[in-house]
N, C-alpha and C. Protein backbone atom coordinates (compact mmCIF):
# COMPACT_ATOMS: atom_id res chain seq x y z
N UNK A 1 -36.11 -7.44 -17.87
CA UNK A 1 -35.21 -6.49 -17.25
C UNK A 1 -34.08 -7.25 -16.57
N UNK A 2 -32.73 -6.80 -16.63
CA UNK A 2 -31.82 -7.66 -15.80
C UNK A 2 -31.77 -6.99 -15.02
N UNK A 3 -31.59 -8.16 -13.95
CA UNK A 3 -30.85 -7.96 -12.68
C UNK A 3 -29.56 -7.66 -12.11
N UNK A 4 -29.37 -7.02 -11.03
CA UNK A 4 -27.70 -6.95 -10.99
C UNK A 4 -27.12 -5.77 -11.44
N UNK A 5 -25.37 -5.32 -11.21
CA UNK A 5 -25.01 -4.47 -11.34
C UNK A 5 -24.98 -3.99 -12.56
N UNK A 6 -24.68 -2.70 -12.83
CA UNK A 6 -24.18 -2.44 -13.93
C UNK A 6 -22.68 -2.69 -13.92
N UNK A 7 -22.07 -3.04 -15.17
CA UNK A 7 -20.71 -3.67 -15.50
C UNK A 7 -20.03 -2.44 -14.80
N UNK A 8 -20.52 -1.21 -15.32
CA UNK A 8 -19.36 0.13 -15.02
C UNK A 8 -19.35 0.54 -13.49
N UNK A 9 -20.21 0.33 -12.98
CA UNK A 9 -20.62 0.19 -11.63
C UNK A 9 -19.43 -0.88 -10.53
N UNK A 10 -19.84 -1.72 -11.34
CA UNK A 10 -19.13 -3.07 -10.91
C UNK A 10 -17.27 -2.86 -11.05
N UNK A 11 -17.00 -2.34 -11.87
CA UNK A 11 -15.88 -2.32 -12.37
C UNK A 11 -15.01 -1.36 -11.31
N UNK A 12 -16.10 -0.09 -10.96
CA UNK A 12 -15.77 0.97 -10.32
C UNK A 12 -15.27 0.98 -8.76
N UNK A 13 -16.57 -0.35 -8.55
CA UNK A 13 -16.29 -0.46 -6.67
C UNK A 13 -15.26 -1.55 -6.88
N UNK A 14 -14.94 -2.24 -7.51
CA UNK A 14 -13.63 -2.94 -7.95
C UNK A 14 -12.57 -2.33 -7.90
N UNK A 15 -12.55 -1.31 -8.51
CA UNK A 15 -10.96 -0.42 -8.03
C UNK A 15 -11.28 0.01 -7.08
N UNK A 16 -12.54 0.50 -6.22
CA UNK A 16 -12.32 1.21 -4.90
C UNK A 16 -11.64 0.14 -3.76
N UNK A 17 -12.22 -0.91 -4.18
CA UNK A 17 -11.69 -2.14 -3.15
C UNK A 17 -10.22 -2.55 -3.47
N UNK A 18 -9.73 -2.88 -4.31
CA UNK A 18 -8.39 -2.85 -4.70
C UNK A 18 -7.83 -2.10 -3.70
N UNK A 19 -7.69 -0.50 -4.36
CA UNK A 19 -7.14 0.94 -3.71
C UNK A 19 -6.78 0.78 -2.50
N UNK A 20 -8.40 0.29 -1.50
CA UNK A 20 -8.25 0.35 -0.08
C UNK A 20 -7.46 -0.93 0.35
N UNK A 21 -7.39 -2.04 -0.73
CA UNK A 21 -6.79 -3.31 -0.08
C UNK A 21 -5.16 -3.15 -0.03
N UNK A 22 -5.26 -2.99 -1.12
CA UNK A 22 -3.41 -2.76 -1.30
C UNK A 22 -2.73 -1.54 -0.45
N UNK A 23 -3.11 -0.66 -0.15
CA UNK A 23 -3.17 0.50 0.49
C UNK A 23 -3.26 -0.43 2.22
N UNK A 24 -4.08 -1.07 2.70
CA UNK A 24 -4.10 -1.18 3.93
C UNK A 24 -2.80 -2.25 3.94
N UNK A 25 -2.44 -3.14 3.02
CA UNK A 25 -1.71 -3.95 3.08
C UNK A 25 -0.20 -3.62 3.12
N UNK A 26 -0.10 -2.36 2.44
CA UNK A 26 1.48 -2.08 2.37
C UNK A 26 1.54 -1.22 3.99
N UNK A 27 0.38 -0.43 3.80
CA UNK A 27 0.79 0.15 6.03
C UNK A 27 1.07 -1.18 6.86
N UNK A 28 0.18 -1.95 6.38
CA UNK A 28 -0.14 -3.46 7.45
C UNK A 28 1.48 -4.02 7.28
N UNK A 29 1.90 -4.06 6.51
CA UNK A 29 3.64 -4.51 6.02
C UNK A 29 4.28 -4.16 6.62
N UNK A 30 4.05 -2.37 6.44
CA UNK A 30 5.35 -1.32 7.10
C UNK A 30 5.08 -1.27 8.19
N UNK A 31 3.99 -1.44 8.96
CA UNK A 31 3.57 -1.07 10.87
C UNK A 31 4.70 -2.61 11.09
N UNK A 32 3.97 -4.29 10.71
CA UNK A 32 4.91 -5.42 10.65
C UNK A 32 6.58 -4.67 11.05
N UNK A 33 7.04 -4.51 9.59
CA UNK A 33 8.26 -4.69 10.07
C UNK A 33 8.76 -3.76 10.69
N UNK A 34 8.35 -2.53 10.40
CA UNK A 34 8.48 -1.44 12.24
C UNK A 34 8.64 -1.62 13.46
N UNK A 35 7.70 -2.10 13.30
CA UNK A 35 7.38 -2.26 15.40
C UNK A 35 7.39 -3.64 15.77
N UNK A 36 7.07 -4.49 14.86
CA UNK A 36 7.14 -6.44 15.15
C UNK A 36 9.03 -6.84 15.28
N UNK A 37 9.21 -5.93 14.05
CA UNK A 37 10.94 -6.49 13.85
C UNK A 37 11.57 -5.39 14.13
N UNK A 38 11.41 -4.48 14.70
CA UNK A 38 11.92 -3.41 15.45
C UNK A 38 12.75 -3.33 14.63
N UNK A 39 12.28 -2.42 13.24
CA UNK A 39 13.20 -2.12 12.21
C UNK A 39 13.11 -0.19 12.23
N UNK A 40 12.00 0.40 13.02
CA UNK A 40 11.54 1.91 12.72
C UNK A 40 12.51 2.04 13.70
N UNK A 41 13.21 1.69 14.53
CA UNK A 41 13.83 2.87 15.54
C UNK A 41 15.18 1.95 15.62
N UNK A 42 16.17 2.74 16.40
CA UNK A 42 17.38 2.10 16.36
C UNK A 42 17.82 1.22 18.00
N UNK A 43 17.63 0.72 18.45
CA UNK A 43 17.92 0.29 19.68
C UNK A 43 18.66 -1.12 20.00
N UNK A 44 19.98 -0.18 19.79
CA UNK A 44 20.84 -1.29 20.34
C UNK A 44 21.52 -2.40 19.36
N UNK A 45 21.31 -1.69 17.56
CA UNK A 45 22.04 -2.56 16.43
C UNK A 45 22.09 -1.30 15.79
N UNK A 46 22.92 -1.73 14.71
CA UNK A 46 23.27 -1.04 14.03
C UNK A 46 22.49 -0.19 13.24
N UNK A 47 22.30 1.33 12.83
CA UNK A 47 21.70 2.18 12.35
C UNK A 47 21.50 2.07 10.70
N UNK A 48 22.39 1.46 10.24
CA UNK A 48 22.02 0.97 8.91
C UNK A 48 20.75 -0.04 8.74
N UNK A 49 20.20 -0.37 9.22
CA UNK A 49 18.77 -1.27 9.12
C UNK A 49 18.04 -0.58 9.42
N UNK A 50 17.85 0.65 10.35
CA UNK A 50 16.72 1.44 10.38
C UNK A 50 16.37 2.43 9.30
N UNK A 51 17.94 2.88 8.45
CA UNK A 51 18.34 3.60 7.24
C UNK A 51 17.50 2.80 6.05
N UNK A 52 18.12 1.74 6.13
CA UNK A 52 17.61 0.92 4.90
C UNK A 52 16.13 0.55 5.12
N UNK A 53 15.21 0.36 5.98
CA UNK A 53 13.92 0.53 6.29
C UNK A 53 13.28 1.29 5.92
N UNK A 54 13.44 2.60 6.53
CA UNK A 54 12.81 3.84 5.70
C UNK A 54 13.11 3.73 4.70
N UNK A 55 13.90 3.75 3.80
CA UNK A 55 14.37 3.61 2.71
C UNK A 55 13.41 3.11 1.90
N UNK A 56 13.32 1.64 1.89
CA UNK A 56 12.39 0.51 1.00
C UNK A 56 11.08 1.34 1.43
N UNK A 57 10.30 1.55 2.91
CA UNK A 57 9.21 1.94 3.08
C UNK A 57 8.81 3.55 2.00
N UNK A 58 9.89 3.85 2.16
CA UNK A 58 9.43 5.41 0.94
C UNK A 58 9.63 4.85 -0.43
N UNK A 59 10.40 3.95 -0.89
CA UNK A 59 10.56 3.85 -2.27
C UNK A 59 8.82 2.95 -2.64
N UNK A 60 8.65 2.02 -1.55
CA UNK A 60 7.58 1.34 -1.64
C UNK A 60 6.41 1.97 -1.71
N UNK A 61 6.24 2.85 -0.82
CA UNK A 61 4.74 4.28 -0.83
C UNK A 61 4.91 4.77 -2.04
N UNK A 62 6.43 5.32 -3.10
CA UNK A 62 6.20 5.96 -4.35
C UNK A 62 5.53 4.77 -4.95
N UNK A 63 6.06 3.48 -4.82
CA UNK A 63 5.76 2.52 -6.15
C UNK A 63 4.07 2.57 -5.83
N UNK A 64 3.36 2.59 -4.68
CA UNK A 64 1.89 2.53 -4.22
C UNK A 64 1.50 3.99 -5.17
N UNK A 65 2.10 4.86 -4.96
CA UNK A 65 1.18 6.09 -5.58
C UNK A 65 1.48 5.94 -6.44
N UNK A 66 2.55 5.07 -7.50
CA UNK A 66 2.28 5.47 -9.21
C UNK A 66 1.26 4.24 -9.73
N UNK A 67 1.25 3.46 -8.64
CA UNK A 67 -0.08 2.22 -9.27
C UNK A 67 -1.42 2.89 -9.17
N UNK A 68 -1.89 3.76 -7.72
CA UNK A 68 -2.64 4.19 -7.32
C UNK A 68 -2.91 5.06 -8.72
N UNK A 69 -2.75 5.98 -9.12
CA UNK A 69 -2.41 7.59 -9.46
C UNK A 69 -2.97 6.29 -11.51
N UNK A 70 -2.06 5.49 -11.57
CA UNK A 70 -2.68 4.90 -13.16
C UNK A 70 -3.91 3.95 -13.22
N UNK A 71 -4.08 3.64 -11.88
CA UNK A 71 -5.16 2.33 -11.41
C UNK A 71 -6.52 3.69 -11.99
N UNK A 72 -6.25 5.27 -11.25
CA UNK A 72 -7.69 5.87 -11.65
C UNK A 72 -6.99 6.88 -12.57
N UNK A 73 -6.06 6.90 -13.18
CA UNK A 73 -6.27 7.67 -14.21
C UNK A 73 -7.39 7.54 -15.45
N UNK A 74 -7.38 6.55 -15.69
CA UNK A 74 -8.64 6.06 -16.44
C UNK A 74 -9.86 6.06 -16.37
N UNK A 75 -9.99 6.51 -14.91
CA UNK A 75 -11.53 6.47 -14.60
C UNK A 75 -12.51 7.76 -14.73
């Protein structure tokens, strides 16, 4: 009898861990340059860097949900 996972098993908590890694990593990014580089609010520079912030941060969350959204289409 073998031991150990099954491959499909294995494969499965593999994308669950992915999902949650990349996922905590792009908030962990966007909280960074938010609140570390005081890029989320405007105080005291110019309003175009807080523009262009949100900006990348929403284009970046779509690019997360179309990896997300094909990572389990398959599953």
């Amino acid at each position: 009898m073998e031991q150990g996972w099954d491959p499909e098993i294995k494969r499965f908590f593999v994308k669950i861990m992915n999902s949650i890694a990349i996922t905590l990593f792009w908030m962990m990014a966007c909280a960074t340059a938010g609140l570390y580089f005081q890029l989320a609010y405007s105080n005291g520079k110019p309003v175009i860097y807080t523009i262009i912030f949100y900006f990348l941060m929403l284009a970046t969350f779509f690019l997360l949900i179309r990896y997300l959204y094909r990572t389990w289409k398959n599953a």
